[in-house]
Protein backbone atom coordinates (compact mmCIF):
# COMPACT_ATOMS: atom_id res chain seq x y z
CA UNK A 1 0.00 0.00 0.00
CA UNK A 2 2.83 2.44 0.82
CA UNK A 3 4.06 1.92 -3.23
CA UNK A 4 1.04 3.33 -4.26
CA UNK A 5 0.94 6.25 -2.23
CA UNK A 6 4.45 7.00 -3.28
CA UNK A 7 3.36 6.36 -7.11
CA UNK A 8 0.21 9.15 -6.42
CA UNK A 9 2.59 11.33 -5.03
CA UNK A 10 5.13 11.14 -7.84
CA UNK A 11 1.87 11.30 -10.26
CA UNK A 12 1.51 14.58 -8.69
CA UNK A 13 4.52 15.96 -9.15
CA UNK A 14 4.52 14.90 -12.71
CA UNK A 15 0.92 16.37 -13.48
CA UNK A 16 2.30 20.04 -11.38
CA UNK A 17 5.21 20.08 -13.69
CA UNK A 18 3.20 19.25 -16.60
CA UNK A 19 0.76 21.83 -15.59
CA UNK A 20 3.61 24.31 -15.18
CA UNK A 21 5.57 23.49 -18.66
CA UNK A 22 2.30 23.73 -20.63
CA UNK A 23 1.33 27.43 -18.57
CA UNK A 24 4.44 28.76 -19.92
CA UNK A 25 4.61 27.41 -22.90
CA UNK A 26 0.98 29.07 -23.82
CA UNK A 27 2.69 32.76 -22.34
CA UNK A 28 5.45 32.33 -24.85
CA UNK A 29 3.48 31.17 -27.62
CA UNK A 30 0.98 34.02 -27.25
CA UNK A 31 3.39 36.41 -26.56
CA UNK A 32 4.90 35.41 -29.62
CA UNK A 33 1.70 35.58 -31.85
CA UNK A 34 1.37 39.14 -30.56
CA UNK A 35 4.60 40.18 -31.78
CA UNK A 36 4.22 38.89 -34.61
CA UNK A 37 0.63 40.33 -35.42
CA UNK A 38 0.93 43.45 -34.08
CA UNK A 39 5.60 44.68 -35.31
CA UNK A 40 5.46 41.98 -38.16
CA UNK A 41 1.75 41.84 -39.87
CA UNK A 42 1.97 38.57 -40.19
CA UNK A 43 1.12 35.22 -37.16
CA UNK A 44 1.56 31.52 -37.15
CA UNK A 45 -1.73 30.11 -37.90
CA UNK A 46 -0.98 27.08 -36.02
CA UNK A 47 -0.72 28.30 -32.50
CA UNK A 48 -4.26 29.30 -31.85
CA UNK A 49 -6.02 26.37 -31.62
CA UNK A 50 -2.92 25.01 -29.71
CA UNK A 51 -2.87 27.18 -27.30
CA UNK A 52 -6.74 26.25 -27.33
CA UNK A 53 -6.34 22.70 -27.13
CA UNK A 54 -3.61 23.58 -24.30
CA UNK A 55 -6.13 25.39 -22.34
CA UNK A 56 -7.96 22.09 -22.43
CA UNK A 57 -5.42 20.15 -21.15
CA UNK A 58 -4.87 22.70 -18.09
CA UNK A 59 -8.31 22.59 -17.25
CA UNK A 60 -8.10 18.55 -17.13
CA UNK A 61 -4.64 18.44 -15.35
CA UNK A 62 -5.54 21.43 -12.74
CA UNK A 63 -9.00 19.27 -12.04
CA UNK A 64 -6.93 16.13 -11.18
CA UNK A 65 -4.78 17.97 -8.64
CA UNK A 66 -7.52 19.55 -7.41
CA UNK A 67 -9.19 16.51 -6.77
CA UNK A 68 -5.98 15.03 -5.41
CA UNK A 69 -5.57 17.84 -2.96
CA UNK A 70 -9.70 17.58 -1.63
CA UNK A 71 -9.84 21.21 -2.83
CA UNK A 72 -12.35 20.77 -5.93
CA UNK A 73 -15.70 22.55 -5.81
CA UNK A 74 -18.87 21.05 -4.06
CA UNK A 75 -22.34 21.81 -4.51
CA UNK A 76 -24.47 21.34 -2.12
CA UNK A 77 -28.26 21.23 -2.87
C-alpha cells in the first residue's frame, strides 16, 4: 500500500510540472503571436487552436490535482 501512495505522489509531481511546462509554454506562444501580429503583420496560424487545445489540457490536469488535494468545488443542494 505504501508503493502506491508513493506512485500518487510522484503522479503529482509529474501532473504540477506538466501543468507548469504547458502554462508557460501558452505565455510564450501568445506572446509570440502578438509580436508577430501586431511589429510583423503577419502570425503563425498554427498556434491558436494550440494554445486552445492547451487550455484544455490545463483545465483537465488542474482538475486532477484539485481533486488530489480535496480542494475541488462542491455543490451542495
Amino acid at each position: 500500500m505504501k508503493w502506491l501512495f508513493q506512485f500518487d505522489r510522484g503522479l503529482a509531481k509529474f501532473e504540477l510540472f506538466s501543468l507548469s511546462a504547458i502554462l508557460l509554454s501558452m505565455v510564450v506562444l501568445y506572446s509570440l503571436q502578438t509580436v508577430l501580429r501586431n511589429i510583423f503583420d503577419t502570425a503563425l496560424l498554427w498556434i491558436d487552436p494550440l494554445v486552445y487545445n492547451m487550455l484544455l489540457w490545463i483545465a483537465l490536469i488542474g482538475g486532477s490535482l484539485a481533486t488530489q488535494k480535496e480542494k475541488n468545488i462542491s455543490i451542495d443542494v
